[in-house]
N, C-alpha and C. Protein backbone atom coordinates (compact mmCIF):
# COMPACT_ATOMS: atom_id res chain seq x y z
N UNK A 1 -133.26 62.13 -104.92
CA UNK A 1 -132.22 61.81 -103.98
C UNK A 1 -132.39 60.38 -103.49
N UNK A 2 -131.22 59.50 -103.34
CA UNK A 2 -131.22 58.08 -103.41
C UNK A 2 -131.44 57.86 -101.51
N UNK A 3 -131.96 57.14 -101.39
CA UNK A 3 -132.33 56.65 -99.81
C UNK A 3 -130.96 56.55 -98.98
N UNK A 4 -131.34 57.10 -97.92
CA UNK A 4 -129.60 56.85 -97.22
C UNK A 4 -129.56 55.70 -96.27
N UNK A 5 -128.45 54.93 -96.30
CA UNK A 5 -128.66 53.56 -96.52
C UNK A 5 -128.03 53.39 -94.70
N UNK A 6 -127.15 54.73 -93.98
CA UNK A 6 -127.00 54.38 -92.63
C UNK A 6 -127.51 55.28 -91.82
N UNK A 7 -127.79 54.71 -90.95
CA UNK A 7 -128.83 55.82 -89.88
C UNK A 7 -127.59 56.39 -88.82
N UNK A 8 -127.92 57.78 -89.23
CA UNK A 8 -126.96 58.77 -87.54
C UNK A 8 -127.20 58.75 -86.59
N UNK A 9 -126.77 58.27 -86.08
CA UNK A 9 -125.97 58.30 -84.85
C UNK A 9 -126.64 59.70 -83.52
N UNK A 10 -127.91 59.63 -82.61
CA UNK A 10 -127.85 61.14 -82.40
C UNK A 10 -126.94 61.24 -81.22
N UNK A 11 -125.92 61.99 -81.61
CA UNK A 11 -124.71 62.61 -80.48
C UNK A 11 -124.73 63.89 -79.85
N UNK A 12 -125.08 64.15 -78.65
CA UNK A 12 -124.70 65.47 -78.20
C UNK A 12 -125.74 66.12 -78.05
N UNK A 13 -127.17 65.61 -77.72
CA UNK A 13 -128.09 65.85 -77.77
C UNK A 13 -128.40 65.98 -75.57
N UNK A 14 -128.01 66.96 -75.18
CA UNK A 14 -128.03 66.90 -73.93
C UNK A 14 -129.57 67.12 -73.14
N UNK A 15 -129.91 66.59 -71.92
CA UNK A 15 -131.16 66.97 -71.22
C UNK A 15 -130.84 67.89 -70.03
N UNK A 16 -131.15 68.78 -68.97
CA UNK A 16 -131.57 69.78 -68.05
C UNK A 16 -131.11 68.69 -67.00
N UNK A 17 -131.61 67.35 -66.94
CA UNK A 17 -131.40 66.91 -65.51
C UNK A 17 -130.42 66.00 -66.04
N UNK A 18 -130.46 65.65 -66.62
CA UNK A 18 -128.87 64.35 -66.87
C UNK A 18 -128.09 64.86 -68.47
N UNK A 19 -126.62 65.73 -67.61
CA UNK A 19 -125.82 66.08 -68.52
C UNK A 19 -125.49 65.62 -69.74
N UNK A 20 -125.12 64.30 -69.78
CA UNK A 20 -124.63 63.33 -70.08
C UNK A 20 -124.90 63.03 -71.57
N UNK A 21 -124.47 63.43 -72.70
CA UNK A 21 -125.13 62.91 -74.15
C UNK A 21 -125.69 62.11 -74.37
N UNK A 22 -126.61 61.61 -74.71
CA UNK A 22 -126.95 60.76 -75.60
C UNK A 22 -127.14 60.21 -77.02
N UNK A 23 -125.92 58.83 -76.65
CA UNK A 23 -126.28 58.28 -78.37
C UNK A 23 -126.89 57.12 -78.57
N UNK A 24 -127.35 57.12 -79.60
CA UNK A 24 -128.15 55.85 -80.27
C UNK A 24 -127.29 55.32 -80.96
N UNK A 25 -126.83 53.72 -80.99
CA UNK A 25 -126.16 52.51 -81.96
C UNK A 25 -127.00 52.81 -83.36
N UNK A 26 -126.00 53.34 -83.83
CA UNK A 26 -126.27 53.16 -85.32
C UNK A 26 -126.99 51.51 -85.93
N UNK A 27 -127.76 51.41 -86.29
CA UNK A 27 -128.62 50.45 -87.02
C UNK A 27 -127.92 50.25 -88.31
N UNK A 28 -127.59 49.60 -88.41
CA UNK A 28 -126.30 49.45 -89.54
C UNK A 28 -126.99 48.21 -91.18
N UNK A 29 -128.40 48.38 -91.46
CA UNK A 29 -128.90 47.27 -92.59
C UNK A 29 -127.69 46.67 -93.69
N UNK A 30 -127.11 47.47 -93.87
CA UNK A 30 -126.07 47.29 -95.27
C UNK A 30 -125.01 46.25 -94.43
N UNK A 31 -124.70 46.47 -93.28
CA UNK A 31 -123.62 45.36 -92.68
C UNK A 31 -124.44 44.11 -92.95
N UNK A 32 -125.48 43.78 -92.21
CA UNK A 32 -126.07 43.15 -92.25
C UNK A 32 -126.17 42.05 -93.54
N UNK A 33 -126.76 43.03 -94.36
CA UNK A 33 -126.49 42.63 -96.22
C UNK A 33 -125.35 41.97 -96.51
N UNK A 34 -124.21 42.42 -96.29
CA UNK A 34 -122.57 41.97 -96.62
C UNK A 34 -122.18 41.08 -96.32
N UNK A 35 -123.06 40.68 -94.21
CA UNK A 35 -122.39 39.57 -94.11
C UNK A 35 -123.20 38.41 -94.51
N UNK A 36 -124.73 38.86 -94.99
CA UNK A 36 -125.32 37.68 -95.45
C UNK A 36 -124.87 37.22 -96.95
N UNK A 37 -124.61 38.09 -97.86
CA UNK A 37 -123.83 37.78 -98.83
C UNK A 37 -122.87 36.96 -98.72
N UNK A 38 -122.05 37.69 -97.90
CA UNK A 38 -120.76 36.47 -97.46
C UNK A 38 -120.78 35.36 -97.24
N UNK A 39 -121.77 34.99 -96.50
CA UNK A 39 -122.51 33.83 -96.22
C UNK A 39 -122.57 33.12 -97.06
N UNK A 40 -123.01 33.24 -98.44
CA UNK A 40 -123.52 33.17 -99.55
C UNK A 40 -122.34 32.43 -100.56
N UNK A 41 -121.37 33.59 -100.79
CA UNK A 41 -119.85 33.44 -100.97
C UNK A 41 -119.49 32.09 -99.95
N UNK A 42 -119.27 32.00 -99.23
CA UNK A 42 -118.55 31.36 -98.21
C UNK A 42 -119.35 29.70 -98.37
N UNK A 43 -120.54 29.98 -98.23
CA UNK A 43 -121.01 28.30 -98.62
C UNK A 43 -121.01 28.08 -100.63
N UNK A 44 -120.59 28.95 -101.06
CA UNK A 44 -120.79 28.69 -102.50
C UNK A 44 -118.92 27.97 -102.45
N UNK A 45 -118.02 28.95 -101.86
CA UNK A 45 -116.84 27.93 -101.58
C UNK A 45 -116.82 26.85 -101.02
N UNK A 46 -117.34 27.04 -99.93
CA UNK A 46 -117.75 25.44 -99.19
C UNK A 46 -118.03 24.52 -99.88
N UNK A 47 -118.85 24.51 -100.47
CA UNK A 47 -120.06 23.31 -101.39
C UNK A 47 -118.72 22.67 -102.81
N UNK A 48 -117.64 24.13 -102.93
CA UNK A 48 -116.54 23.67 -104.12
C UNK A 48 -115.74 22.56 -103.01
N UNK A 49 -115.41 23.04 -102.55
CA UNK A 49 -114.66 22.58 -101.27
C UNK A 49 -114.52 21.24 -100.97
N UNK A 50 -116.00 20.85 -100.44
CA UNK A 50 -116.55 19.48 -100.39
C UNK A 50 -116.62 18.70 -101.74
N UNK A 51 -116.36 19.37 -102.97
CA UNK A 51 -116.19 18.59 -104.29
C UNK A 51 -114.72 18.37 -104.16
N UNK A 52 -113.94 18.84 -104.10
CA UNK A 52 -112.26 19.03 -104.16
C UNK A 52 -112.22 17.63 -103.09
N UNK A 53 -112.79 18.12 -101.97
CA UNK A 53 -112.50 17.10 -100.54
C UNK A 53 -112.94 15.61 -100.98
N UNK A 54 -114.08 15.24 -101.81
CA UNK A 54 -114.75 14.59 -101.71
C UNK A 54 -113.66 13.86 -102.98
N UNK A 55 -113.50 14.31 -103.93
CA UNK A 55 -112.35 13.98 -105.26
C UNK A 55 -111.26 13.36 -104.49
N UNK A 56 -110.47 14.20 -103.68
CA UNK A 56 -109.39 13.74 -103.15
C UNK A 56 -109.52 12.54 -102.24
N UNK A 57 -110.43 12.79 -101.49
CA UNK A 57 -110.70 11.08 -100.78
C UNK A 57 -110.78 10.09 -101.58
N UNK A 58 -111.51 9.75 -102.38
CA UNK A 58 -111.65 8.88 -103.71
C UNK A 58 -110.25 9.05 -104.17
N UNK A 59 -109.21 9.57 -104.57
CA UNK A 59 -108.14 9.74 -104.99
C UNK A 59 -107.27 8.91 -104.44
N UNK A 60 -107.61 9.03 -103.30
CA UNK A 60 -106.50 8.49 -101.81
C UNK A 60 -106.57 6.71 -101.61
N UNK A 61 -108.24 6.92 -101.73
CA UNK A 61 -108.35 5.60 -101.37
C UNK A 61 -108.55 5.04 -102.52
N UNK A 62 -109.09 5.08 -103.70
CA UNK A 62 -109.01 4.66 -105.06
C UNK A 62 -107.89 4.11 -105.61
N UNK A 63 -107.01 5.23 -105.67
CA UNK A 63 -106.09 5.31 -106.53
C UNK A 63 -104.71 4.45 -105.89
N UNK A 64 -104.51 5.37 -104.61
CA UNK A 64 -103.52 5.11 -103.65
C UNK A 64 -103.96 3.63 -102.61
N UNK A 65 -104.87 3.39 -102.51
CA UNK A 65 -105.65 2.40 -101.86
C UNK A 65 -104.86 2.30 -100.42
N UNK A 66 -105.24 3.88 -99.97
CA UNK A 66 -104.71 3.84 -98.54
C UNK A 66 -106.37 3.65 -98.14
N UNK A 67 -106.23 3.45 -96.37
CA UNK A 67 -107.58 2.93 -95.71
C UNK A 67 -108.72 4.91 -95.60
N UNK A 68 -109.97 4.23 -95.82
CA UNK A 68 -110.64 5.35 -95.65
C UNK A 68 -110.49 6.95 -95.08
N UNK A 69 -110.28 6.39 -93.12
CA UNK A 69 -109.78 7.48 -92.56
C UNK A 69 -108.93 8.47 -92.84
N UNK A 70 -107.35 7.67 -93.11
CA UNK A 70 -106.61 8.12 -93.03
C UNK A 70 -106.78 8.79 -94.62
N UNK A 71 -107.37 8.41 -95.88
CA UNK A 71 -107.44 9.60 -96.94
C UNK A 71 -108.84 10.61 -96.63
N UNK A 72 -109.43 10.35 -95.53
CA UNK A 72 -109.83 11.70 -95.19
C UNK A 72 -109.20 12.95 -94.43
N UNK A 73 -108.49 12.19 -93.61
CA UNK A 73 -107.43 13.03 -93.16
C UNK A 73 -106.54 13.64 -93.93
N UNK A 74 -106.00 12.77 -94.90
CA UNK A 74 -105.22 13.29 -96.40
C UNK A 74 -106.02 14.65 -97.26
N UNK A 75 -107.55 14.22 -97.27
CA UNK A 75 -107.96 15.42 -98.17
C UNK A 75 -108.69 16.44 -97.34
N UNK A 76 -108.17 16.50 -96.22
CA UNK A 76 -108.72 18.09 -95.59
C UNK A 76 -108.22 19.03 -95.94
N UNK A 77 -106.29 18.85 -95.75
CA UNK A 77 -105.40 19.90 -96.46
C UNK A 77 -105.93 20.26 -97.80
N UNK A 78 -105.97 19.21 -98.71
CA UNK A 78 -106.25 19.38 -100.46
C UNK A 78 -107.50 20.25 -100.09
N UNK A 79 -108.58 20.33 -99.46
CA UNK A 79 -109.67 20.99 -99.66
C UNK A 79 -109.73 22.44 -98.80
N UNK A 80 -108.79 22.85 -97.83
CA UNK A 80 -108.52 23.59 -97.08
C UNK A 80 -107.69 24.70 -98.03
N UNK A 81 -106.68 24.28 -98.37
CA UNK A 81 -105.85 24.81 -99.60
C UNK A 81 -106.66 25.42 -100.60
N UNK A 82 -107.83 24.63 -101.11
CA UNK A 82 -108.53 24.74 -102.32
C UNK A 82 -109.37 26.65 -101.81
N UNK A 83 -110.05 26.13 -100.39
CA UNK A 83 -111.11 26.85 -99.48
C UNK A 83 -110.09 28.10 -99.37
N UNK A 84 -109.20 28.20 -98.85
CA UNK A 84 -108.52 29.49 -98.40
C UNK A 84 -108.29 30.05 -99.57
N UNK A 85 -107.91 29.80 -100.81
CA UNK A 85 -107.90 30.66 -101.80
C UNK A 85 -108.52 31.25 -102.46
N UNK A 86 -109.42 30.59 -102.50
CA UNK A 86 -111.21 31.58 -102.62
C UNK A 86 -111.91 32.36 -101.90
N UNK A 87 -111.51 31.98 -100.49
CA UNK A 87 -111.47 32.80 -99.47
C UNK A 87 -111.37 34.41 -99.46
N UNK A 88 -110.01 34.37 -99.73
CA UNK A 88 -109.01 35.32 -99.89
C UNK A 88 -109.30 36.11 -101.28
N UNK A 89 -109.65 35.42 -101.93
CA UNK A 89 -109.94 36.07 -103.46
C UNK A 89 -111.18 36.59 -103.84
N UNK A 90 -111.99 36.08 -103.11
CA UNK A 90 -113.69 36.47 -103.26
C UNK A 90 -114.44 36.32 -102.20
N UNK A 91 -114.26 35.69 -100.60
CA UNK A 91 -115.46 35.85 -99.90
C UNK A 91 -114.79 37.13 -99.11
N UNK A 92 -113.68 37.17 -99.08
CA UNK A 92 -113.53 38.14 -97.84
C UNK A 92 -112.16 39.13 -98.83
N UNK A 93 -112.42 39.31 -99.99
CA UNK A 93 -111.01 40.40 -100.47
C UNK A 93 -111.47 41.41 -99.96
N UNK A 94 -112.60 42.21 -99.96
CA UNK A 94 -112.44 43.53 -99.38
C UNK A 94 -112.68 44.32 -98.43
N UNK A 95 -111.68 42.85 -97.36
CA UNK A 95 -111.60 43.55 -95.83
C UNK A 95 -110.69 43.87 -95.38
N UNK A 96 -110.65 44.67 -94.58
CA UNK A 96 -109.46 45.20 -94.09
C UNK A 96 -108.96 43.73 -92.52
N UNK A 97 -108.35 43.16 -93.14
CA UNK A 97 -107.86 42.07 -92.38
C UNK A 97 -107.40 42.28 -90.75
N UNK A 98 -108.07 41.35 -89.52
CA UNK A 98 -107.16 41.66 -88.43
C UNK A 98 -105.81 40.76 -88.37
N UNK A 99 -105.58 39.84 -89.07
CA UNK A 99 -104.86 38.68 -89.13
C UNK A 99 -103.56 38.61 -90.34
N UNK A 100 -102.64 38.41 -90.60
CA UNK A 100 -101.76 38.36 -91.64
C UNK A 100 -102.24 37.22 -92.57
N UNK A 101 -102.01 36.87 -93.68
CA UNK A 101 -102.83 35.72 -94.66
C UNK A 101 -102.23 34.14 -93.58
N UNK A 102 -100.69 34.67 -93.81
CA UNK A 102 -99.80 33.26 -93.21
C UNK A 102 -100.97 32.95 -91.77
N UNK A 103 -100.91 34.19 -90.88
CA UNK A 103 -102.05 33.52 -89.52
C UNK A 103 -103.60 33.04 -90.02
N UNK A 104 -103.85 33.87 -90.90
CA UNK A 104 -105.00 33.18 -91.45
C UNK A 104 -104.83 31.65 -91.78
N UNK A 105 -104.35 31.38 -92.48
CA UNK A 105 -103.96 30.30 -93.40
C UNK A 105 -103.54 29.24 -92.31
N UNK A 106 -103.18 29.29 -91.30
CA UNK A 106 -102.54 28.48 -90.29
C UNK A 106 -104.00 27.97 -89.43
N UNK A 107 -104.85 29.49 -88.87
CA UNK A 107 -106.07 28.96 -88.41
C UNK A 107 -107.04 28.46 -89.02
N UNK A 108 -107.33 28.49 -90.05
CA UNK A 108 -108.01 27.70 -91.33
C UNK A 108 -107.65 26.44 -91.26
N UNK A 109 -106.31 25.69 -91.52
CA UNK A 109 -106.00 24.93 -90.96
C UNK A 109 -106.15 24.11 -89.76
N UNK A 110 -106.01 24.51 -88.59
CA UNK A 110 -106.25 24.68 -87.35
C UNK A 110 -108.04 24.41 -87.49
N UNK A 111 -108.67 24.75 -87.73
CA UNK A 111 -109.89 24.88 -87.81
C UNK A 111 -110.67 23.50 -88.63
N UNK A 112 -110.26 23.17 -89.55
CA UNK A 112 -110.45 22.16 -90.27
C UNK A 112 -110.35 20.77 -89.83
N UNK A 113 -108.89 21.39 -89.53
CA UNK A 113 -108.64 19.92 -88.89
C UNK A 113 -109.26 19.40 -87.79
N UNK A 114 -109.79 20.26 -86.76
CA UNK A 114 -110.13 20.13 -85.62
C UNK A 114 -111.55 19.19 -86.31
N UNK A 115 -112.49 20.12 -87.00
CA UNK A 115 -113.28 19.51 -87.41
C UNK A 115 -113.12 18.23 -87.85
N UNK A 116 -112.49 17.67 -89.03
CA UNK A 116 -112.52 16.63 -89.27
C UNK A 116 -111.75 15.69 -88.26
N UNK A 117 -110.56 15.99 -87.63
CA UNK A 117 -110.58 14.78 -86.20
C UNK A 117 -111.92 15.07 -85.45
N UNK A 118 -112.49 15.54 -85.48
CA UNK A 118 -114.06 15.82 -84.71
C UNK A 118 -115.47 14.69 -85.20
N UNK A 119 -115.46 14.98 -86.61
CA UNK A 119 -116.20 14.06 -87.03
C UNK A 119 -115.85 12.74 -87.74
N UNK A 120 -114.45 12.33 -87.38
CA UNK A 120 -114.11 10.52 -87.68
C UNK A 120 -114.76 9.92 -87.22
N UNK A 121 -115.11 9.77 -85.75
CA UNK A 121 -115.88 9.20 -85.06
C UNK A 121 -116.97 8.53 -86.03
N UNK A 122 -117.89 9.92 -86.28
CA UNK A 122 -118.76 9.88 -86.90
C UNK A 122 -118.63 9.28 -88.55
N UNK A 123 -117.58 9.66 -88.58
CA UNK A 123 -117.18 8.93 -90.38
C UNK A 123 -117.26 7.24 -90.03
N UNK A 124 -116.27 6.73 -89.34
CA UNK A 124 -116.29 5.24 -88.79
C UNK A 124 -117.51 4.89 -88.62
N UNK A 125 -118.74 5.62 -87.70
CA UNK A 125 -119.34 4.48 -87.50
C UNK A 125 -121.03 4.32 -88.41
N UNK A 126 -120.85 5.73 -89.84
CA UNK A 126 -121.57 5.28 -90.82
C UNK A 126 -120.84 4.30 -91.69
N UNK A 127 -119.53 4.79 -92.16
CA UNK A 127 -118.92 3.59 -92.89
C UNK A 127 -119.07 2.07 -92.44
N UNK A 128 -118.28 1.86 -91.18
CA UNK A 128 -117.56 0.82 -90.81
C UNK A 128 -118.98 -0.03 -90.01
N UNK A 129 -119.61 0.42 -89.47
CA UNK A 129 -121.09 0.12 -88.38
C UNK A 129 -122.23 -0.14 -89.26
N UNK A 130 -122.72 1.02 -90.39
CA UNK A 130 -123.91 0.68 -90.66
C UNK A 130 -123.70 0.82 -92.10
N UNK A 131 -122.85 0.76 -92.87
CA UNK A 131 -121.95 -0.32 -94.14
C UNK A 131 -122.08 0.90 -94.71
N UNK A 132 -122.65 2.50 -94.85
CA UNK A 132 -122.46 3.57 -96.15
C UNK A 132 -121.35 3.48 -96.60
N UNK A 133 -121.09 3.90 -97.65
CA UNK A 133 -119.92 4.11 -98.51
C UNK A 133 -119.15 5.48 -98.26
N UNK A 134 -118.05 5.06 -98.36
CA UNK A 134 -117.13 6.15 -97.50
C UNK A 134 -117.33 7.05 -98.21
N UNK A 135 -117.76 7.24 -99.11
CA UNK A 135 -118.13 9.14 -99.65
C UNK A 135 -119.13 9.52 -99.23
N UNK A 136 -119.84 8.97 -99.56
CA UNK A 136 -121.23 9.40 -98.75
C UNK A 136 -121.05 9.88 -97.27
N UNK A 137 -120.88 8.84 -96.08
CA UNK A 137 -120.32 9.18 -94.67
C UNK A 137 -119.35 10.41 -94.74
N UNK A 138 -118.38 10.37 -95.57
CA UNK A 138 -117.47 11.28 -95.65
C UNK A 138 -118.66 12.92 -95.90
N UNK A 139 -119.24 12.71 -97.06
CA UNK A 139 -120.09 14.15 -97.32
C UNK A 139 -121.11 14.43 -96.16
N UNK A 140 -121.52 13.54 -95.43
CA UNK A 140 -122.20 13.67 -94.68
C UNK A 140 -121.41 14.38 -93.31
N UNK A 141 -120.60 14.20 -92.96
CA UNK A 141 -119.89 14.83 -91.81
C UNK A 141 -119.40 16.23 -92.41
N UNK A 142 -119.00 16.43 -93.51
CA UNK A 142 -118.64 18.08 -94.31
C UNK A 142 -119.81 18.82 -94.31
N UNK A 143 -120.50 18.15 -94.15
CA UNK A 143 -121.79 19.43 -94.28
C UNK A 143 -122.28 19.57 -93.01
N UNK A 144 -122.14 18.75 -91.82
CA UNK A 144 -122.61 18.84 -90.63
C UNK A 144 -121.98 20.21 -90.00
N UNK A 145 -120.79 20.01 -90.47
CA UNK A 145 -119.88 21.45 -90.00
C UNK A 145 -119.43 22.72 -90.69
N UNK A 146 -120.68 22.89 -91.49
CA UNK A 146 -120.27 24.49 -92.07
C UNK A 146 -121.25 25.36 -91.61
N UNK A 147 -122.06 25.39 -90.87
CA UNK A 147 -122.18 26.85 -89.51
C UNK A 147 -121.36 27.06 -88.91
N UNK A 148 -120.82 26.06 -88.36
CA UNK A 148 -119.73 26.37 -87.32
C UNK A 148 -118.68 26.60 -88.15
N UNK A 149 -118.04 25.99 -89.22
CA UNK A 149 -116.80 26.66 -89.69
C UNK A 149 -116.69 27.99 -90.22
N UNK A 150 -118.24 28.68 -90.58
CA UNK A 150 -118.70 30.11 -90.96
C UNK A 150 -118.14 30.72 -89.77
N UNK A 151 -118.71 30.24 -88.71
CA UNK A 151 -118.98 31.40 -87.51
C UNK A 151 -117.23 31.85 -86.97
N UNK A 152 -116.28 30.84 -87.33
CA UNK A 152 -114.71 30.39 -86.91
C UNK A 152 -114.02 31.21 -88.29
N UNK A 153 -114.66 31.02 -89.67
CA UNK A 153 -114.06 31.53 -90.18
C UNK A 153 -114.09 33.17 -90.51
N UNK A 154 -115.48 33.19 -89.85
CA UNK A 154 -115.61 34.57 -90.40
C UNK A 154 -114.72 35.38 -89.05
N UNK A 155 -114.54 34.80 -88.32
CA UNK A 155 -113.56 35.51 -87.22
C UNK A 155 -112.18 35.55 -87.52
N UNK A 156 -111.95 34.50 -88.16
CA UNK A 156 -110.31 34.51 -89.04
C UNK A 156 -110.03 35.78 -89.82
N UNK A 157 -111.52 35.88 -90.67
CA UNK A 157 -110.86 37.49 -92.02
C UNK A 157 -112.08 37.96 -91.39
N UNK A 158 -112.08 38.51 -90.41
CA UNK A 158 -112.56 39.65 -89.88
C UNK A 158 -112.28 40.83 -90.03
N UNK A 159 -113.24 41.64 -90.29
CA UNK A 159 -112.06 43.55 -90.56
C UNK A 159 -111.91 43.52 -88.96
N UNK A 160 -110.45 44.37 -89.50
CA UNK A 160 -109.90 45.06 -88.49
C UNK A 160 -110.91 46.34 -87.65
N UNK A 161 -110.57 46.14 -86.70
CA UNK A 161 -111.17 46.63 -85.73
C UNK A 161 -110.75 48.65 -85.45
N UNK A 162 -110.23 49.26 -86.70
CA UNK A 162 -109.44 50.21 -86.71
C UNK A 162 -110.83 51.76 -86.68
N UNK A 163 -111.79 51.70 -86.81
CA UNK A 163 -112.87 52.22 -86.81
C UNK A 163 -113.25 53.01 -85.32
N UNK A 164 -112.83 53.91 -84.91
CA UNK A 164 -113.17 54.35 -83.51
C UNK A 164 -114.42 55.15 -83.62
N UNK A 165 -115.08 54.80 -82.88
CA UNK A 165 -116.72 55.52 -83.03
C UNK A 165 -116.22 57.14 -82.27
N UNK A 166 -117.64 58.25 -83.38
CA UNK A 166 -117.53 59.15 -83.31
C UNK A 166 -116.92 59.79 -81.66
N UNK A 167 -116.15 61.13 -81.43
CA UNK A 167 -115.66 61.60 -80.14
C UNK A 167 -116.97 62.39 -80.02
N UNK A 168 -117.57 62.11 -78.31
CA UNK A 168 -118.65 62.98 -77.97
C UNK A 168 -118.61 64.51 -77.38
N UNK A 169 -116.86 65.01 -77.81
CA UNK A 169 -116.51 66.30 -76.88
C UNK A 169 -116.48 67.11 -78.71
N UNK A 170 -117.15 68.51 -77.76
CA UNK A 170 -117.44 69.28 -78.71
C UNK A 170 -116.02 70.29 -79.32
């Protein structure tokens, strides 16, 4: 017989002087597992992400020979776009969603962007201050912010909350 992988719950287990059931929080290891996987998933998109992001800046300013900033600002969408579809397809397909894709897809957005108007600052004053090359500065601020875009995104495709813990009436 294979190891059982969630611990019960003890419910309904009453004492003489205090009526009152008592339960124990399920210890849940396998959640645990899933979301470190995800984790896993989620910076393995990331890391594509920052290739897509990092292409498109070079694109912008290369090709298009618009000024630094503003093709970083240009390739958040291109890499956001890139990020949500992998998202959706492999870090988080088999959740039961609290969010519609469109609200997803909007706070992802929302989220990104915040970040990168967050770290221009910081883009300007490796580029422009202490002479790095705008990819570099540029990769350097994308990676500063993927804990925090984990912790934001994993609240975006969060399962739904539809799970009501066991009723303690007999």
């Amino acid at each position: 017989m294979g190891r059982r992988r969630e611990q019960v719950a003890l419910v309904g287990i009453q004492d003489e002087v205090d009526p009152a059931p008592l339960a124990a929080a399920p210890v849940d290891r396998s959640s645990r597992r899933v979301r470190f996987f995800r984790f896993v998933r989620f910076s393995i998109v990331g890391a594509s992400g920052i290739i897509v992001n990092e292409a498109a800046l070079a694109l912008f300013v290369g090709a298009f020979h618009v000024n630094y900033v503003v093709g970083a600002l240009l390739a958040t969408p291109c890499s956001t776009l890139w990020n949500f579809i992998l998202l959706e397809i492999w870090v988080f397909k088999n959740t039961s969603h609290r969010h519609r894709r469109w609200h997803r897809w909007l706070m992802l957005m929302v989220v990104n962007n915040i970040a990168n108007f967050a770290t221009l600052p910081l883009l300007v004053v490796c580029t422009s201050v202490l002479g790095i090359n705008y990819l570099i500065s540029n990769l350097f601020t994308l990676i500063l912010v993927v804990l925090a875009r984990f912790a934001l995104a994993d609240r975006i495709w969060a399962p739904a909350r539809d799970v009501q813990p066991p009723s303690l009436e007999a």
